[in-house]
C-alpha atoms as a PDB file:
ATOM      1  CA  UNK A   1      82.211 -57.738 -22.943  1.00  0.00           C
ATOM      2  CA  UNK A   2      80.255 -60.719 -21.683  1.00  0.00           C
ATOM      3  CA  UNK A   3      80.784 -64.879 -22.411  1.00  0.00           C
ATOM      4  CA  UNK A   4      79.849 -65.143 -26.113  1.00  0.00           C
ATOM      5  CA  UNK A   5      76.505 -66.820 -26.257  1.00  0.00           C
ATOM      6  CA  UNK A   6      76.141 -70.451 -28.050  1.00  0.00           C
ATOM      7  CA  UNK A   7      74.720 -70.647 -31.539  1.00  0.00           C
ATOM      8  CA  UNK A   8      73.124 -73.730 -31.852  1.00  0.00           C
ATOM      9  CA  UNK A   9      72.026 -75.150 -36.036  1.00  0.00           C
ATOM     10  CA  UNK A  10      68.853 -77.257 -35.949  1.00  0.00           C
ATOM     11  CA  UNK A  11      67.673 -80.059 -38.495  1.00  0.00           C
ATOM     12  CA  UNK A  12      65.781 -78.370 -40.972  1.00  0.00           C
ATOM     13  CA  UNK A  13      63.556 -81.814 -40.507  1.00  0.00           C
ATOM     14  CA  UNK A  14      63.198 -80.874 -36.839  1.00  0.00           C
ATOM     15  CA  UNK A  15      62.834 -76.978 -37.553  1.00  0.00           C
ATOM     16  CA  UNK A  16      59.638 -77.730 -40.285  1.00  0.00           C
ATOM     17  CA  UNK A  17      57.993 -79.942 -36.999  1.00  0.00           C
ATOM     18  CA  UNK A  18      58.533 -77.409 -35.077  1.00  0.00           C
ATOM     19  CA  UNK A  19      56.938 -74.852 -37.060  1.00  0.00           C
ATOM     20  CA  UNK A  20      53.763 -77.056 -36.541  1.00  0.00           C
ATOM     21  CA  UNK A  21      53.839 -75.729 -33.400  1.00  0.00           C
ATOM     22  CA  UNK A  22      54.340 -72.156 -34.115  1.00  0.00           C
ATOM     23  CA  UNK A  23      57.750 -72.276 -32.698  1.00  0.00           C
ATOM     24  CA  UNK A  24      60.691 -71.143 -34.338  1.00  0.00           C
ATOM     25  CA  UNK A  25      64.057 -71.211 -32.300  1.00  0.00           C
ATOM     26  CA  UNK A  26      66.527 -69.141 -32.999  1.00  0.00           C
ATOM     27  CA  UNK A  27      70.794 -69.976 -33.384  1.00  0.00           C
ATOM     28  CA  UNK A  28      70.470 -69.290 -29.516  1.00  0.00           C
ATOM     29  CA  UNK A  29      67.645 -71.227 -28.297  1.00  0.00           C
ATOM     30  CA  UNK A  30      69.051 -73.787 -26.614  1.00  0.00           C
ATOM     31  CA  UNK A  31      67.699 -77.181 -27.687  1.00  0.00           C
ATOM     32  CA  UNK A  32      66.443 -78.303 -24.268  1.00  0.00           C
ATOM     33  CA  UNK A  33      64.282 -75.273 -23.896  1.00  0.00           C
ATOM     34  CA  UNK A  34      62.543 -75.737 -26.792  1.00  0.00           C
ATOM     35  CA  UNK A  35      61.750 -79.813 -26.117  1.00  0.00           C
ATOM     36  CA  UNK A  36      60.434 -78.543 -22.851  1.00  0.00           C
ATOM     37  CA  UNK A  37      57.984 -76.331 -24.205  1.00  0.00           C
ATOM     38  CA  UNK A  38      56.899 -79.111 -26.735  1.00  0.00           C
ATOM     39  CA  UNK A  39      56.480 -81.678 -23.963  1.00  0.00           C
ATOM     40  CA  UNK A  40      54.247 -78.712 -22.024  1.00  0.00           C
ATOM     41  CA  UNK A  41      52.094 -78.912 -25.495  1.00  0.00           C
ATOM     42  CA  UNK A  42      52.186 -82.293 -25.632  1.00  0.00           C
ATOM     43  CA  UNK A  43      51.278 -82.837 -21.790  1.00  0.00           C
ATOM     44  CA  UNK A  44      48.748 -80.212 -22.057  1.00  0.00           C
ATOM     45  CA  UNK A  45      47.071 -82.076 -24.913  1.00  0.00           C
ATOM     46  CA  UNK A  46      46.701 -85.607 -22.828  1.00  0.00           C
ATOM     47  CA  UNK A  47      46.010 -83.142 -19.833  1.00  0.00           C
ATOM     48  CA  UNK A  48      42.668 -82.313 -21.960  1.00  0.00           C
ATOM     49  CA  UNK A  49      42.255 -85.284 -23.497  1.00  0.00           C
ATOM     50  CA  UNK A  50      42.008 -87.401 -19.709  1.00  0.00           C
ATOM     51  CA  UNK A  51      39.249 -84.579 -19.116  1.00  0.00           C
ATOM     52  CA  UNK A  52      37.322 -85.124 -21.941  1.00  0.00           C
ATOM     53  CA  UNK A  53      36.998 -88.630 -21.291  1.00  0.00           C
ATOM     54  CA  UNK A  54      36.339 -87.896 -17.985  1.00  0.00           C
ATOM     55  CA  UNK A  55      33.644 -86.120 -18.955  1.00  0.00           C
ATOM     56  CA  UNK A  56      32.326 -89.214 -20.910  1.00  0.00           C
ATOM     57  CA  UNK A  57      32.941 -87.227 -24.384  1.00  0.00           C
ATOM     58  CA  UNK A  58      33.811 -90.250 -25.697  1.00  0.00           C
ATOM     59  CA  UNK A  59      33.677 -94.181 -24.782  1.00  0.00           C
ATOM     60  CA  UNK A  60      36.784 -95.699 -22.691  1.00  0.00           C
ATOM     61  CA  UNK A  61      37.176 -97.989 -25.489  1.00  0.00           C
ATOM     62  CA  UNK A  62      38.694 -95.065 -27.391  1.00  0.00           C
ATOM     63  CA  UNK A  63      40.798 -93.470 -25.066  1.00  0.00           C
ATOM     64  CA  UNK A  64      43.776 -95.233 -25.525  1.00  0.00           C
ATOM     65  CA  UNK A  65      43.927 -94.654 -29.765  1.00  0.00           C
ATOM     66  CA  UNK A  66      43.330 -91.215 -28.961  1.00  0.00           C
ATOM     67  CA  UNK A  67      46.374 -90.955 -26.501  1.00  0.00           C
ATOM     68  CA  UNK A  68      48.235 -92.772 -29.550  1.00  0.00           C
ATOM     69  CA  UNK A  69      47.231 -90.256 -31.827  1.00  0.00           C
ATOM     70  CA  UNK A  70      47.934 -86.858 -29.735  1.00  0.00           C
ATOM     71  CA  UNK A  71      51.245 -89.013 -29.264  1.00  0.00           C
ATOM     72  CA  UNK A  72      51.828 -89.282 -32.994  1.00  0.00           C
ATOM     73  CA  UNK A  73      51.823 -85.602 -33.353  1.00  0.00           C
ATOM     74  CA  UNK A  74      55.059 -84.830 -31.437  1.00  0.00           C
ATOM     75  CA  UNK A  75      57.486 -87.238 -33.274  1.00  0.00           C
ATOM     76  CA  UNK A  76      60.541 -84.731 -31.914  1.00  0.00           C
ATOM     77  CA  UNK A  77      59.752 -85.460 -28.441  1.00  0.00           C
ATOM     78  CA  UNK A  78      61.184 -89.485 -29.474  1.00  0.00           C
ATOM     79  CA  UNK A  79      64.401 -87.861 -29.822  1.00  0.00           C
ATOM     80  CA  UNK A  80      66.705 -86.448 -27.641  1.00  0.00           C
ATOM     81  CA  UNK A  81      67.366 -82.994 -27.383  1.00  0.00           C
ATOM     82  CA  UNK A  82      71.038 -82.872 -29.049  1.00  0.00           C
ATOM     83  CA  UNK A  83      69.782 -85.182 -32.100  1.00  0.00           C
ATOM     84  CA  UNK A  84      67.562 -81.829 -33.171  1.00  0.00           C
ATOM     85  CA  UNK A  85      70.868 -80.212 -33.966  1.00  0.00           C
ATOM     86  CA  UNK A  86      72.984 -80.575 -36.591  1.00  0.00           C
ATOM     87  CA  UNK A  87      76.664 -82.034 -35.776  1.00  0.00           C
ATOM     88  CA  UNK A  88      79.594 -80.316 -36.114  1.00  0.00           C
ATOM     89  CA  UNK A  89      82.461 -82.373 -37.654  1.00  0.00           C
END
């Protein structure tokens, strides 16, 4: 028999953003894991976002509120990994 695995209980506030995503760890998805696949999204989104500007898709002068905006739709990546969990008393 092998080391028992962690079980790890998420915010049910941080579980429903996380749905937005289509993700839905389980008790043994550790948090970190999951934030890193979030910041991928999240980095993949500005990734796209510098190109379409790039491709002059939209003025420079609206860049910057656009960045804000694809920022706005990650509000777990403002907190730390361990504050998606619930804590154990």
């Amino acid at each position: 028999m092998g080391p028992e695995r962690p079980v790890f209980h998420y915010r049910d506030d941080v579980l429903a953003e996380l749905w937005k995503y289509g993700v839905r760890p389980s008790a043994h998805t550790p948090p970190d894991l999951v934030r890193s696949f979030i910041n991928d999204l999240y980095r993949h989104e500005l990734r796209r976002l510098r190109d379409q500007y790039m491709r002059r898709e939209f003025p420079k002068r609206e860049y910057l509120q656009r960045v804000v905006q694809v920022r706005e739709k990650y509000p777990v990546l403002a907190l730390r990994p361990r504050q998606w969990l619930i804590p154990v008393i």
